[in-house]
Protein backbone atom coordinates (compact mmCIF):
# COMPACT_ATOMS: atom_id res chain seq x y z
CA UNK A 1 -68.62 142.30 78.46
CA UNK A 2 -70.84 144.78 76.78
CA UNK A 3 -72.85 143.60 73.92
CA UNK A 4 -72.08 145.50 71.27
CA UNK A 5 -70.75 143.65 68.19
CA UNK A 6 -73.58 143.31 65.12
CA UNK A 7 -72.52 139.94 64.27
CA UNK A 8 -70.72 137.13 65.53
CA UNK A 9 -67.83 134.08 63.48
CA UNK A 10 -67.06 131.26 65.45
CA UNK A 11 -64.49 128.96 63.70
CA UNK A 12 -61.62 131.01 62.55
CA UNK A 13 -60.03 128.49 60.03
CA UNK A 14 -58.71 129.83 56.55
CA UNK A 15 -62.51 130.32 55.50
CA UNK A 16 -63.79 131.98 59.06
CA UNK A 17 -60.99 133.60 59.93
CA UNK A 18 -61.19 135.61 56.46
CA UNK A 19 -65.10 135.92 56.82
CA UNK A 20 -64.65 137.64 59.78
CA UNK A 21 -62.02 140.34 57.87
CA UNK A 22 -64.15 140.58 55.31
CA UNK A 23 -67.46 141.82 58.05
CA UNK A 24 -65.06 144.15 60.12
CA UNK A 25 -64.01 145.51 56.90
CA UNK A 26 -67.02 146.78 56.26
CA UNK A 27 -67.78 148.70 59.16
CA UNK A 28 -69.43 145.61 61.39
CA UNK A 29 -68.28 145.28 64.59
CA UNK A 30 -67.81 141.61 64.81
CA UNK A 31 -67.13 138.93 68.00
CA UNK A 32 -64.71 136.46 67.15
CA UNK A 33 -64.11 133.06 68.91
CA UNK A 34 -62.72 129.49 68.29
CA UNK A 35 -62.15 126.70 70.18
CA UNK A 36 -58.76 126.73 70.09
CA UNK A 37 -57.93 130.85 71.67
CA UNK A 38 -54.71 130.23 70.07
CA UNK A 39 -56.64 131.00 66.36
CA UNK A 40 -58.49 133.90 68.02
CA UNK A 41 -55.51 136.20 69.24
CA UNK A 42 -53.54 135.19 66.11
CA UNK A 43 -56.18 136.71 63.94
CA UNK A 44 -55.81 140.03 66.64
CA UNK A 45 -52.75 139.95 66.31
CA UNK A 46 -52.21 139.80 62.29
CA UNK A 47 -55.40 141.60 61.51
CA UNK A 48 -56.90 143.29 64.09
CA UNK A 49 -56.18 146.79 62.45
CA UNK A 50 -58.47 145.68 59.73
CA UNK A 51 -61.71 146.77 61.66
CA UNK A 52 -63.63 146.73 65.00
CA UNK A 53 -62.93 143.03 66.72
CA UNK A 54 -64.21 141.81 69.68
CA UNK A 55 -61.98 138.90 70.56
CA UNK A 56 -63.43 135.84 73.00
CA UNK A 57 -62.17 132.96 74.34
CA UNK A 58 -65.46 131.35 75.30
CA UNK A 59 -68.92 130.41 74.42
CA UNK A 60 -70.89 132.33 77.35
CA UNK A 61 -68.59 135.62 76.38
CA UNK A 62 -68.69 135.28 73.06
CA UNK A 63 -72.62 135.40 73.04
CA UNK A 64 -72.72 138.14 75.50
CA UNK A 65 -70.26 140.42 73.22
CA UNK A 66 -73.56 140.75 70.64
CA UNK A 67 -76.02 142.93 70.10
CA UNK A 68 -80.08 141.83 69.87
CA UNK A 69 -81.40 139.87 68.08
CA UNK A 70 -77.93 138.04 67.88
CA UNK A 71 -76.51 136.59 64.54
CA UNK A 72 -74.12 133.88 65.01
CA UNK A 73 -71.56 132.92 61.73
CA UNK A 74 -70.61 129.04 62.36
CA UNK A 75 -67.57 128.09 60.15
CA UNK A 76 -66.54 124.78 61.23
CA UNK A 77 -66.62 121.74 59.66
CA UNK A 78 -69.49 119.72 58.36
CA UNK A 79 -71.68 117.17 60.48
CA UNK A 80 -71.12 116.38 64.32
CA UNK A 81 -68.70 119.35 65.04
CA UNK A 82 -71.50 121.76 63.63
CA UNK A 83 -74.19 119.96 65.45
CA UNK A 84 -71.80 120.51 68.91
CA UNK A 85 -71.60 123.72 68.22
CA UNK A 86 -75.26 124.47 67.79
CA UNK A 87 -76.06 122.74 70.30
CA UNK A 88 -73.64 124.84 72.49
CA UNK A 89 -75.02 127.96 71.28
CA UNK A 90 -78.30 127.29 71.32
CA UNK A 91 -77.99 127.14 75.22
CA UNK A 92 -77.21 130.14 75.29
CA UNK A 93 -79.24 132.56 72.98
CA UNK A 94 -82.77 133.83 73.04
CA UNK A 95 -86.11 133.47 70.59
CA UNK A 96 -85.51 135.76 67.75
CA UNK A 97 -81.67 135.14 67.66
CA UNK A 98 -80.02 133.92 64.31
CA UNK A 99 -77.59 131.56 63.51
CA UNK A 100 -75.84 130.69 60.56
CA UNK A 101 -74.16 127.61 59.19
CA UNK A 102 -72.31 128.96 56.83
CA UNK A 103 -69.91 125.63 56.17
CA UNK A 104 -70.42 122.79 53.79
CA UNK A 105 -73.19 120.98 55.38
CA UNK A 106 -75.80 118.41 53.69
CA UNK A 107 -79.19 119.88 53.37
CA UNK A 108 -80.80 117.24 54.89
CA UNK A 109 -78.70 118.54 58.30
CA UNK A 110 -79.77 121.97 57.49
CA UNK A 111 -83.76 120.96 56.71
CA UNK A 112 -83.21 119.24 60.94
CA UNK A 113 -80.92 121.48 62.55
CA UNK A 114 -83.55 124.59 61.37
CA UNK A 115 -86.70 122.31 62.94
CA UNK A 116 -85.24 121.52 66.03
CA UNK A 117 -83.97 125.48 66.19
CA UNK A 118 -87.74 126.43 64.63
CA UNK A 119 -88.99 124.91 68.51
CA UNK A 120 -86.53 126.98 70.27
CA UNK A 121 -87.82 129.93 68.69
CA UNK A 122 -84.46 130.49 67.12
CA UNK A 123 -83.83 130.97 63.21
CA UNK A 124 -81.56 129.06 61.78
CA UNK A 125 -79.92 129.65 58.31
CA UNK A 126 -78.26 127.55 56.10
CA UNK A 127 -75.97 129.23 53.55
CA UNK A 128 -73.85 128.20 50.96
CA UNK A 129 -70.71 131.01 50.76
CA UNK A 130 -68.76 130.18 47.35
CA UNK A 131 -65.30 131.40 46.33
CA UNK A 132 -62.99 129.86 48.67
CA UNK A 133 -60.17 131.62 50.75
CA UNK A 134 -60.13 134.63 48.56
CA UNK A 135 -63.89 135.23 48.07
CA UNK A 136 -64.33 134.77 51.63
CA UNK A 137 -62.24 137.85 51.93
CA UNK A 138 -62.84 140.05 49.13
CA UNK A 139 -66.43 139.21 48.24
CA UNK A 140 -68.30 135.66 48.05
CA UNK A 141 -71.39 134.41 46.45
CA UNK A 142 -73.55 134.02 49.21
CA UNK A 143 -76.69 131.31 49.12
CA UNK A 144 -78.65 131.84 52.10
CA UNK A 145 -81.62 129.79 52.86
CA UNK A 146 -83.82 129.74 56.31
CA UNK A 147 -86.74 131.34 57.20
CA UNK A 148 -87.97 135.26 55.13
CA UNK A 149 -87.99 137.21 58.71
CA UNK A 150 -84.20 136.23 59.17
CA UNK A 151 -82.93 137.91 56.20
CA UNK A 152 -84.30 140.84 57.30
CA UNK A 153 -81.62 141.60 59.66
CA UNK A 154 -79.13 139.43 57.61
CA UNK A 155 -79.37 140.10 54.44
CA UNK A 156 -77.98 143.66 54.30
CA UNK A 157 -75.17 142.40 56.55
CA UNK A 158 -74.31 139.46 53.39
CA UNK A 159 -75.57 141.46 50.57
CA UNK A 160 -73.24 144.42 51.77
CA UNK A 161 -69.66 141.64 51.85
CA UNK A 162 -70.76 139.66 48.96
CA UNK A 163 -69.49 140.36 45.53
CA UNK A 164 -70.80 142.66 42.90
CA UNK A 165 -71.49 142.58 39.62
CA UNK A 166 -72.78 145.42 38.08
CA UNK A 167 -73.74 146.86 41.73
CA UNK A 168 -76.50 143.84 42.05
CA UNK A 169 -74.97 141.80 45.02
CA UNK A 170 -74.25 138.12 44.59
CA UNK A 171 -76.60 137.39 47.29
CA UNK A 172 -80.23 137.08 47.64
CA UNK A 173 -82.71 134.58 49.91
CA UNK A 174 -82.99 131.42 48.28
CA UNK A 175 -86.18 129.80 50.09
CA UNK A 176 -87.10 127.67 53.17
CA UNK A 177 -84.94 125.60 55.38
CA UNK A 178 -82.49 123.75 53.46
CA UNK A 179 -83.05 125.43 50.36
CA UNK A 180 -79.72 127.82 50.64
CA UNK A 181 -77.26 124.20 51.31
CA UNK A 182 -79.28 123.07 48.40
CA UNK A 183 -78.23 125.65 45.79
CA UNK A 184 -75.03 125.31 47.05
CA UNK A 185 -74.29 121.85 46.68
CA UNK A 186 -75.49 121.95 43.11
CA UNK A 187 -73.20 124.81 42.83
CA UNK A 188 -70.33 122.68 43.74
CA UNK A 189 -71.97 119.58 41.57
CA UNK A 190 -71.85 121.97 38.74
CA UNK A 191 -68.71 122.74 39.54
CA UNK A 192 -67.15 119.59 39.08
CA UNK A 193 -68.03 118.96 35.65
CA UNK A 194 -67.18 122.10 34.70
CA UNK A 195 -63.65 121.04 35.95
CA UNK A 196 -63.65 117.79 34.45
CA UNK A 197 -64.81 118.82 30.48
CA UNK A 198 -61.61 121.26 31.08
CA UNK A 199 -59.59 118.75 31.59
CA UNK A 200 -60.30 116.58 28.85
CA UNK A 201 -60.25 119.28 26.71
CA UNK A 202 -56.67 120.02 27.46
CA UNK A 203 -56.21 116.53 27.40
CA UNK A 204 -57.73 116.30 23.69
CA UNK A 205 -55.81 119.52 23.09
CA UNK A 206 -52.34 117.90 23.91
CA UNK A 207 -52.86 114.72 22.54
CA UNK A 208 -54.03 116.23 19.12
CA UNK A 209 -51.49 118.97 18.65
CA UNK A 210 -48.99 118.06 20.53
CA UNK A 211 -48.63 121.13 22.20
CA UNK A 212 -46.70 121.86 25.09
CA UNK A 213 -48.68 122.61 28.20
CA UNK A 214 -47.80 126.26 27.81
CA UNK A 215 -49.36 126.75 24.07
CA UNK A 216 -52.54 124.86 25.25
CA UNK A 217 -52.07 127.69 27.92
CA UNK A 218 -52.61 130.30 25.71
CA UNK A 219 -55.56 128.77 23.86
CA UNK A 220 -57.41 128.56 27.01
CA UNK A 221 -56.23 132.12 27.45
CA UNK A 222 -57.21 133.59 24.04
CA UNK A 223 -60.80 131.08 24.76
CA UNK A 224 -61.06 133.82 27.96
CA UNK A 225 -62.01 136.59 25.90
CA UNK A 226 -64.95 135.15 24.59
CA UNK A 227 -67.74 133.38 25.30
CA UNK A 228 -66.12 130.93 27.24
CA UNK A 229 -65.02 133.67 29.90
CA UNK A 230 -64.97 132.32 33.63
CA UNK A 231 -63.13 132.07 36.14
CA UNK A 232 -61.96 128.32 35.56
CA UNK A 233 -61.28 129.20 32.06
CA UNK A 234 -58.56 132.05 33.64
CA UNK A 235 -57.30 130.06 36.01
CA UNK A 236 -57.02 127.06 33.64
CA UNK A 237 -54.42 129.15 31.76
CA UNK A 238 -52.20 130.13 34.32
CA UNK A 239 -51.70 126.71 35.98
CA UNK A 240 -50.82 125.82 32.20
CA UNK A 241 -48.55 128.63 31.93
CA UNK A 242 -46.80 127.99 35.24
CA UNK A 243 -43.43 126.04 35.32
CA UNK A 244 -42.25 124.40 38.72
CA UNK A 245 -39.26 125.61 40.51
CA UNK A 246 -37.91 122.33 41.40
CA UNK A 247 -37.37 120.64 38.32
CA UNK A 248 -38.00 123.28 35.37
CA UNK A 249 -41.19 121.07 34.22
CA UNK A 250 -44.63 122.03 33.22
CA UNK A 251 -46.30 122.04 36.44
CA UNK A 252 -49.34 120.36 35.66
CA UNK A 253 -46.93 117.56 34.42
CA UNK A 254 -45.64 116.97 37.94
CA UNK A 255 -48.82 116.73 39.78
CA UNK A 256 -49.79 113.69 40.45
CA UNK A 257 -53.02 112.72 38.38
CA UNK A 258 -55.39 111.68 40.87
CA UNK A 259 -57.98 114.12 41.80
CA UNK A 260 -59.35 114.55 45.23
CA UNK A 261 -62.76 115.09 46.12
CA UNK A 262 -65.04 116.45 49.67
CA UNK A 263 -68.38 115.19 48.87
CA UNK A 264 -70.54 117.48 47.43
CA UNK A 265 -70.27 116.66 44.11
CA UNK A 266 -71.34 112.65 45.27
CA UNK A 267 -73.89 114.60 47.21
CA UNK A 268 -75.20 116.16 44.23
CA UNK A 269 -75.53 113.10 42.46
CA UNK A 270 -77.54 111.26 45.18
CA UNK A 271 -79.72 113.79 45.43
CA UNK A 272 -80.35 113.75 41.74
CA UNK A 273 -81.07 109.97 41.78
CA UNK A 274 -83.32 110.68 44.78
CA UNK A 275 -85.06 113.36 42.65
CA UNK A 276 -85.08 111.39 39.50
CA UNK A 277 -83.25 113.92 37.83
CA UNK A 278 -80.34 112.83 35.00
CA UNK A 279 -76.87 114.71 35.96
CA UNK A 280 -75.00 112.99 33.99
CA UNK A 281 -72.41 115.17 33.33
CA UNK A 282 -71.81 115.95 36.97
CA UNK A 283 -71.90 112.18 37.21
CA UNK A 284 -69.16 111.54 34.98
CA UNK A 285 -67.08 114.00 36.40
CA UNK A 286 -67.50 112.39 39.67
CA UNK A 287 -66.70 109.24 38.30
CA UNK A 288 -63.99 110.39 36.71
CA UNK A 289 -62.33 111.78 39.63
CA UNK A 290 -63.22 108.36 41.69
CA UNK A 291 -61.33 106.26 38.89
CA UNK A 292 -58.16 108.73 39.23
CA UNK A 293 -57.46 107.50 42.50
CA UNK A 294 -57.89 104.13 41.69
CA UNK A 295 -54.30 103.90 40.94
CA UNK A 296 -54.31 99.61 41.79
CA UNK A 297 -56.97 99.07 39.19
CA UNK A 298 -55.24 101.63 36.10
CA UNK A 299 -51.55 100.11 37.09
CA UNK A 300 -53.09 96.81 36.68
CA UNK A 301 -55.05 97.32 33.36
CA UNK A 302 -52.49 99.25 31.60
CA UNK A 303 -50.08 96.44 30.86
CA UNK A 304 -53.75 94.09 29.99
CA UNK A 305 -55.94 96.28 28.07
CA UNK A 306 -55.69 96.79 24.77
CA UNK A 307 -56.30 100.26 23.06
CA UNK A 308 -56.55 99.41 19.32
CA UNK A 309 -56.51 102.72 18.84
CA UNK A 310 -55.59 105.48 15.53
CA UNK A 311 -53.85 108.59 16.35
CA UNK A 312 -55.96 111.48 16.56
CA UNK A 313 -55.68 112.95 12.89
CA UNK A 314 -55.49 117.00 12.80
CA UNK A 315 -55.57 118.18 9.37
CA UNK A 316 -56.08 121.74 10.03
CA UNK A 317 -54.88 122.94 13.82
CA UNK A 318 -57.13 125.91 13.69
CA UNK A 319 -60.39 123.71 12.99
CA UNK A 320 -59.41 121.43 15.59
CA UNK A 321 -59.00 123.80 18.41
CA UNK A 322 -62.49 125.29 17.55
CA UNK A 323 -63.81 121.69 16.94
CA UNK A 324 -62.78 121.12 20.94
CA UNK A 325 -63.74 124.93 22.47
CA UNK A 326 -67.25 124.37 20.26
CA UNK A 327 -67.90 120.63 22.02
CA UNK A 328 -66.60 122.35 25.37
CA UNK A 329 -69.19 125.35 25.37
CA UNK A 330 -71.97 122.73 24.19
CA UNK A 331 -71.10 120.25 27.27
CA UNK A 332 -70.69 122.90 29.76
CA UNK A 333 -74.76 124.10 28.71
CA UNK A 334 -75.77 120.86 29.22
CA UNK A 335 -73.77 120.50 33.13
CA UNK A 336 -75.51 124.10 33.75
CA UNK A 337 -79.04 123.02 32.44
CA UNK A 338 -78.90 119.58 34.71
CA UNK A 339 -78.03 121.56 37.61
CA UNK A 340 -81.04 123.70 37.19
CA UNK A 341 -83.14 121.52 36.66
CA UNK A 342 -82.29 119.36 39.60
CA UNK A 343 -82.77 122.96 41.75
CA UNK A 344 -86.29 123.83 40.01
CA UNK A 345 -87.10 119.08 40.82
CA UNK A 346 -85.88 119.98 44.59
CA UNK A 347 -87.85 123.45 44.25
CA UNK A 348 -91.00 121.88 43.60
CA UNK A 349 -90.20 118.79 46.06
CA UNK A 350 -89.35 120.54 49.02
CA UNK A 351 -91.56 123.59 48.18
CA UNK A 352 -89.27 125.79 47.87
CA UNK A 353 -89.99 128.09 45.51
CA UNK A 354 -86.44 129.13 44.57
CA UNK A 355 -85.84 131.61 41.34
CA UNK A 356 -83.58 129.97 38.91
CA UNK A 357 -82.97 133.35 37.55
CA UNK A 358 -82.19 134.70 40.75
CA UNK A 359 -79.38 131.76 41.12
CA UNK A 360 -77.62 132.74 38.27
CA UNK A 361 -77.83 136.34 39.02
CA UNK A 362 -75.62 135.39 42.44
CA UNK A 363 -73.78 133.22 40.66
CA UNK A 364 -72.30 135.55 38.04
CA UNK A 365 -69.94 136.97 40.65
CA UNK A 366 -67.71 135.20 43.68
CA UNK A 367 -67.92 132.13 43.14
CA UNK A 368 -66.17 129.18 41.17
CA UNK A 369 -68.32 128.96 38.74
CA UNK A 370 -68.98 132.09 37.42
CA UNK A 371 -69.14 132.70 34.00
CA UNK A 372 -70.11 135.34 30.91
CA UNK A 373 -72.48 133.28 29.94
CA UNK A 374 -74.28 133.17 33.29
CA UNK A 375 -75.56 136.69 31.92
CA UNK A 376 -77.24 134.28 29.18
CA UNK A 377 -78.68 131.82 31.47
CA UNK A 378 -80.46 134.73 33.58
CA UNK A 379 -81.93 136.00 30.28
CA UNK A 380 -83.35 132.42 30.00
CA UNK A 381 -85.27 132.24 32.93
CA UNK A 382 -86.46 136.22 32.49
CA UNK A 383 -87.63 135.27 29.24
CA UNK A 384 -89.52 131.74 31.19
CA UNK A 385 -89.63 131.27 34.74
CA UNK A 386 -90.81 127.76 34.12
CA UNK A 387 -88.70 127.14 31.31
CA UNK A 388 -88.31 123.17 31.06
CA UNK A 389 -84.47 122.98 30.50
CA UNK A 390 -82.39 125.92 29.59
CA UNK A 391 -81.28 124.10 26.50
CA UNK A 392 -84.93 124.57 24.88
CA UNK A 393 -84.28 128.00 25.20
CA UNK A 394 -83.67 129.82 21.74
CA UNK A 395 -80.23 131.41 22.77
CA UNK A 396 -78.86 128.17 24.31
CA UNK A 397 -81.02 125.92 21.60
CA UNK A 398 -79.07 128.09 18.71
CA UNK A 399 -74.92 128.33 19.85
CA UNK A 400 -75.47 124.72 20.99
CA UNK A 401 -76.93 123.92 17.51
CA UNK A 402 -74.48 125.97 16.11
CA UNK A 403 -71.63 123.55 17.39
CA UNK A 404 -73.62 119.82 17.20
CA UNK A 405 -71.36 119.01 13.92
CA UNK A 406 -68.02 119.76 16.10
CA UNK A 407 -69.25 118.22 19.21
CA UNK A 408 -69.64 115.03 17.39
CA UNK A 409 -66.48 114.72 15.35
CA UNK A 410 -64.90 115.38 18.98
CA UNK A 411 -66.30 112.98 20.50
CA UNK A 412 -65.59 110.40 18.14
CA UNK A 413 -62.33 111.23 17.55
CA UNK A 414 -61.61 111.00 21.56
CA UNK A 415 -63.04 107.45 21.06
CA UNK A 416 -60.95 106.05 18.01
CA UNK A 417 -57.83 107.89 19.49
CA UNK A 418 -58.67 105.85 23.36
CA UNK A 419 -58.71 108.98 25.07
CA UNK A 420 -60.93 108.44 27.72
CA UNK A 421 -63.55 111.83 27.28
CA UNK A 422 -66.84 110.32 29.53
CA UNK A 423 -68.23 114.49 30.01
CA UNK A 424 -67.93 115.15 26.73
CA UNK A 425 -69.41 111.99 25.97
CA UNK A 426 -72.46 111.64 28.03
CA UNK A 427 -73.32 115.18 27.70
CA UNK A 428 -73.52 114.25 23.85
CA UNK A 429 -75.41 111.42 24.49
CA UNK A 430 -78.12 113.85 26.69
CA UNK A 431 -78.71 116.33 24.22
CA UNK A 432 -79.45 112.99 21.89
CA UNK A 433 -81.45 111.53 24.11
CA UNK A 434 -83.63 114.70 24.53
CA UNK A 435 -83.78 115.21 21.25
CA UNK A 436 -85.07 112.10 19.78
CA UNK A 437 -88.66 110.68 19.01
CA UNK A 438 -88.50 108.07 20.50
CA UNK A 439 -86.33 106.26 22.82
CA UNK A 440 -85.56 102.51 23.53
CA UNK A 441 -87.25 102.63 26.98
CA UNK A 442 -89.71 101.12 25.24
CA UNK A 443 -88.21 97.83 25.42
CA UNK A 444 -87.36 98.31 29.05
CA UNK A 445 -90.12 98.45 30.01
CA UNK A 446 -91.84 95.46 28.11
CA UNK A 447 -88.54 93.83 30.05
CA UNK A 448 -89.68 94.50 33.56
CA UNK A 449 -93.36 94.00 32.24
CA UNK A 450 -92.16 90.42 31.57
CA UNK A 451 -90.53 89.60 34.33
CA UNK A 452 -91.96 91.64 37.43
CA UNK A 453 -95.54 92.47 36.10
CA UNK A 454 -94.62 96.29 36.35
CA UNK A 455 -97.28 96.85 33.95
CA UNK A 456 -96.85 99.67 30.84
CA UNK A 457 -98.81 102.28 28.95
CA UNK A 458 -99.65 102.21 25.79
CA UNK A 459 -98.85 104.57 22.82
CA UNK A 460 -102.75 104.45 21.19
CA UNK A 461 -104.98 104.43 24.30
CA UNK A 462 -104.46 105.66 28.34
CA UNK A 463 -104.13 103.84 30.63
CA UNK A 464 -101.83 101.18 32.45
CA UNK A 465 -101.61 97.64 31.27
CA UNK A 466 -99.91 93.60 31.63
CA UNK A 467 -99.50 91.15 29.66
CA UNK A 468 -99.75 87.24 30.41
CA UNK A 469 -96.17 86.72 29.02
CA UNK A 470 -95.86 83.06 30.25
CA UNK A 471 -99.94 82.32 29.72
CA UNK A 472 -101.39 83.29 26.62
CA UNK A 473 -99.92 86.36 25.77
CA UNK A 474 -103.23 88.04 26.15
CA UNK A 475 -103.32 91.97 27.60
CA UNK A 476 -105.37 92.86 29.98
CA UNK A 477 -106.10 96.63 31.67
CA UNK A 478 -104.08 97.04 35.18
């Protein structure tokens, strides 16, 4: 077999399958193979007009179909099928090679898999790809990390299939190692709570105005062509607008309301816990997925618990739905803000020396999360590269300012009403927390001081210090 195809997808599931379209599309020649041969000549057969494929039906042929150095596309699924596959490969290719796991994976994998690679002499990239089936195809926000001399042969290949937004691709080199799995996950973290303070404000929506799901529809549609424009946002409105064939019902009214989950948004919160970092909203919305599915626990508290709850009470519908997209906006800065600051804690970590700006740049095209006011966040980190959370900065410190007053009367309305709102809520209780003097930590840590000796610091002098709390009370210097 002659070696002539400039890149290589193994793994042609829904996500590889269309990866590989979306390379041959663009003039690459590109080697396909899966394990199964079955997914190979099915994606010959349906798309093979789409561009120059080199179909293979094993490993050995499937390396010799590419060109030097070789770049290898892995899209299978996380853990020990990637690590069977690499280690596969990596029998097989040469120092200077590349390959690519461009699948789900934890960075942690990604930090080992490029070490052990590193000794090979083989570069190994992790990259996040974002925009699911469709992105995949048409143009994804790529995230790829590994070492500088890699993206030197792949980054024209990814910045040429990735999406566009005002000609700047949605794809640059995030840093070192695991740094590109990193971003990613965050991504996805981010992307959860974006999800989740949706939800409950439809939920506040419906319960307040007692809208059918097809008005609330158009308010999230009519909330698109402003500053909340994203791509959840627009799709938020059609699945509200949709009716389902079968029984002439809403459709969101007939899915079941338990929300399913892969990992990375758990991920994202472990890391942050790791890193010291407070995610809360992206907590929450993790949370709130997990207690969805716990459909013994709700069936069992719903006929205990008691609500002694008030009706929401809307006085003016127009106030209230800008009362609810104000609190939204404000809570979605805050999910944004954690998320970069957990990348810039990880950044400085891992030494990674990822640009935040950068990030949202790739992020404004593609992928799920992007958003108008991505634009914004950019400007941000132009403005300060070391900027200590976006919501310090003037834009973001003025709209959310702007929308405090409605972002509390939301919140405590969801809470007199018993309509359980935990984003909205904790991201609230964040920008409080930031925001004030002095917190009760204080008295935390005279707690642990008391009964583990953990010592404190003092507000007058430096240093650390213990008190004697079951001797004489007397302080001494630690």
């Amino acid at each position: 077999m002659s070696a002539r195809a400039q890149i290589g997808v193994t793994g042609l599931a829904v996500m590889g399958r269309n990866l590989a379209r979306n390379f041959a599309r663009h003039g690459y020649t590109v080697a396909v193979h899966n394990r199964s041969p079955e997914r190979t000549r099915s994606l010959i057969a349906e798309h093979g007009g789409e561009g120059d494929f080199v179909p293979t039906e094993t490993m050995p042929d499937f390396v010799a179909a590419l060109s030097r150095p070789r770049t290898v596309v892995i899209m299978v699924k996380a853990g020990a099928p990637t690590d069977a596959v690499i280690d596969e490969l990596t029998s097989l290719l040469e120092p200077g090679d590349i390959v690519v796991d461009a699948g789900n994976s934890h960075f942690a994998d990604t930090r080992r898999r490029e070490a052990a690679l590193r000794e090979k002499g083989l570069h190994f990239v992790g990259s996040g790809v974002s925009g699911g089936e469709e992105g995949a195809l048409l143009g994804p926000s790529i995230m790829p990390g590994g070492p500088a001399e890699s993206y030197v042969t792949l980054g024209p290949i990814l910045e040429n299939i990735a999406a566009k937004v005002d000609g700047v691709p949605c794809c640059v080199h995030v840093g070192p190692d695991g740094a590109g799995h990193f971003v990613k996950m965050v991504h996805n973290g981010i992307e959860y709570a974006d999800m989740q303070l949706i939800a409950e404000a439809y939920d506040l929506l419906r319960s307040g105005l007692g809208a059918s799901a097809a008005e609330i529809g158009d308010i999230f549609a009519e909330w698109n062509a402003g500053d909340l424009e994203s791509f959840l946002i627009e799709i938020t409105a059609e699945v509200l607008h949709h009716t389902d064939a079968a029984t002439g019902q809403a459709f969101v009214d007939i899915v079941l309301d338990q929300a399913e989950q892969k990992g990375t948004g758990r991920w994202t919160v472990q890391s942050a816990l790791d890193l010291g970092v407070p995610v809360t909203g992206i907590a929450e919305a993790t949370f709130a997925r997990a207690i969805s599915g716990s459909a013994a626990q709700r069936a069992a508290a719903r006929g205990v618990l008691t609500a002694e709850a008030t009706a929401l009470e809307i006085t003016d519908r127009s106030v209230f739905v800008e009362d609810v997209r104000r609190a939204l906006y404000a809570s979605k800065v805050v999910a944004y803000a954690q998320g970069f600051d957990q990348i810039a804690a990880a950044s400085e970590t891992y030494g990674w020396n990822i640009d935040r700006g950068a990030m949202a740049t790739i992020w404004r095209g593609g992928c799920i999360i992007r958003a108008r006011f991505l634009d914004r966040i950019r400007e941000a980190f132009d403005r300060d590269a070391a900027l200590p959370t976006l919501l310090v900065d003037p834009y973001f410190a003025d709209v959310v300012g702007q929308g405090v007053a409605a972002w509390r009367r939301v919140v405590a309305g969801a809470a007199r009403s018993g309509i359980a709102a935990p984003a909205f809520g904790s991201s609230l209780s964040y920008y409080d927390a930031l925001r004030a003097e002095r917190l009760p930590a204080a008295l935390i840590q005279a707690q642990r001081d008391f009964f583990g000796a953990h010592t404190y610091r003092r507000t007058d002098r430096p240093g650390s210090f213990h008190t004697e709390w079951s001797g004489g009370r007397t302080e001494s210097e630690a």
